[in-house]
C-alpha atoms as a PDB file:
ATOM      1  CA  UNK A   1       0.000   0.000   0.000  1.00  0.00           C
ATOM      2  CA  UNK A   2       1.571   2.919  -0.833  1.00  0.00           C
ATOM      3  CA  UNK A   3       0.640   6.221   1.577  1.00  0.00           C
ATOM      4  CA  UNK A   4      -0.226   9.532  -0.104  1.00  0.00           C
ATOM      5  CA  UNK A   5       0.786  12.947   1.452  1.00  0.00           C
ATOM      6  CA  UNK A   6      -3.008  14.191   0.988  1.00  0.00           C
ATOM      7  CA  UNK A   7      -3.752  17.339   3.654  1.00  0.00           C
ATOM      8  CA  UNK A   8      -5.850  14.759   5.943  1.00  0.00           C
ATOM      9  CA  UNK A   9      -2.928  13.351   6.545  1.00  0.00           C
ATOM     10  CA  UNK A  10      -0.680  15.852   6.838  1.00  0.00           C
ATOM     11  CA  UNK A  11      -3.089  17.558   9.741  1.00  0.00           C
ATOM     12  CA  UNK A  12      -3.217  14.339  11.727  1.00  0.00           C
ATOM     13  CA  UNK A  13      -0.070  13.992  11.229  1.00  0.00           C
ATOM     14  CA  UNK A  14       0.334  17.341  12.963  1.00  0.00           C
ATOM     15  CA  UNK A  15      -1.836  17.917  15.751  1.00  0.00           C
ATOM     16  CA  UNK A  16       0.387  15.248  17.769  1.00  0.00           C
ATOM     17  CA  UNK A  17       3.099  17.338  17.404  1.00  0.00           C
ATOM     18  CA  UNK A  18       1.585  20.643  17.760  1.00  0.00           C
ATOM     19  CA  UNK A  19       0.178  19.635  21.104  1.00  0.00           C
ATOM     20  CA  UNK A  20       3.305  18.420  22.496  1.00  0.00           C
ATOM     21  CA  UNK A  21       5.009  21.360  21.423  1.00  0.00           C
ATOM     22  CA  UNK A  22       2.154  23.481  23.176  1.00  0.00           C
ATOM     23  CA  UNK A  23       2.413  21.349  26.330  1.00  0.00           C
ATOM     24  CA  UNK A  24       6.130  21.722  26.768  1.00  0.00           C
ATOM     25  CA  UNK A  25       5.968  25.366  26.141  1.00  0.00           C
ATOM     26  CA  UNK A  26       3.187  25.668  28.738  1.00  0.00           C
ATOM     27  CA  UNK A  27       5.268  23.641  31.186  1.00  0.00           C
ATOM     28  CA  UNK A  28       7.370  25.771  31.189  1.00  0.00           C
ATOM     29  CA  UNK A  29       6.040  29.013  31.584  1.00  0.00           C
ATOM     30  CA  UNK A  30       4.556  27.678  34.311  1.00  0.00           C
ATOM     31  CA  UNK A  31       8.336  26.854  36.167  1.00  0.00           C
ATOM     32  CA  UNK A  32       9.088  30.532  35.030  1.00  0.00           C
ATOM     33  CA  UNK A  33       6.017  31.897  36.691  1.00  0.00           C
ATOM     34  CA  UNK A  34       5.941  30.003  40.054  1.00  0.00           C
ATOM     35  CA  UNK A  35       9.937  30.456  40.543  1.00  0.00           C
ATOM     36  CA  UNK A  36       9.216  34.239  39.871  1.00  0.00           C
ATOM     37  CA  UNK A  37       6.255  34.441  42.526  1.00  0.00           C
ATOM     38  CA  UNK A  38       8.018  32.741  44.903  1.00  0.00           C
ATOM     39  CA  UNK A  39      11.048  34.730  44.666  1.00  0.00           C
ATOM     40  CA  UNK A  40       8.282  37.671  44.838  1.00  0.00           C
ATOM     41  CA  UNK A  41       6.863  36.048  48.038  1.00  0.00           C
ATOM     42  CA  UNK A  42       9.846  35.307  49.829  1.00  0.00           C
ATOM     43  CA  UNK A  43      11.074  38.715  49.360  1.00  0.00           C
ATOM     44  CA  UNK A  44       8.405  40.518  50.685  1.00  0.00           C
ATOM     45  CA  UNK A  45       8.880  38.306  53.757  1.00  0.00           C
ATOM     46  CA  UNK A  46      12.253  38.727  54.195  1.00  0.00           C
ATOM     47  CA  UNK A  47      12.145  41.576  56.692  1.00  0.00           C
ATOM     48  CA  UNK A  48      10.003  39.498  59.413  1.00  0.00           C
ATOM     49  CA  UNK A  49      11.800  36.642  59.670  1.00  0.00           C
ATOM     50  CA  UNK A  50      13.703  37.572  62.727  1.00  0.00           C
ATOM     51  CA  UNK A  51      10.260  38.221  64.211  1.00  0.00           C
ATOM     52  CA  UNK A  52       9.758  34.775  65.546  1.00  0.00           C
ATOM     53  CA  UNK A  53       6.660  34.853  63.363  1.00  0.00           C
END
């Protein structure tokens, strides 16, 4: 059987790798943004934590 590059198959040959693509990139915005707020957080804090708090 020989397998024709026809646009069907071209998009489901895509979406697999579109989605991973998408998946990693939203990984990792998501390390980026929780490293950043909890740098944020723990420098707000700083100051008090001689306080015994």
């Amino acid at each position: 059987m020989k397998s024709e590059m026809n646009p069907k198959n071209i998009f489901s040959m895509l979406i697999p790798i579109v989605g991973a693509i998408f998946i990693a990139c939203a990984s990792i915005l998501y390390i980026l943004y929780k490293s950043w707020s909890n740098k944020a957080y723990f420098e707000r804090w700083k100051d008090y934590e001689d306080c015994g708090v």
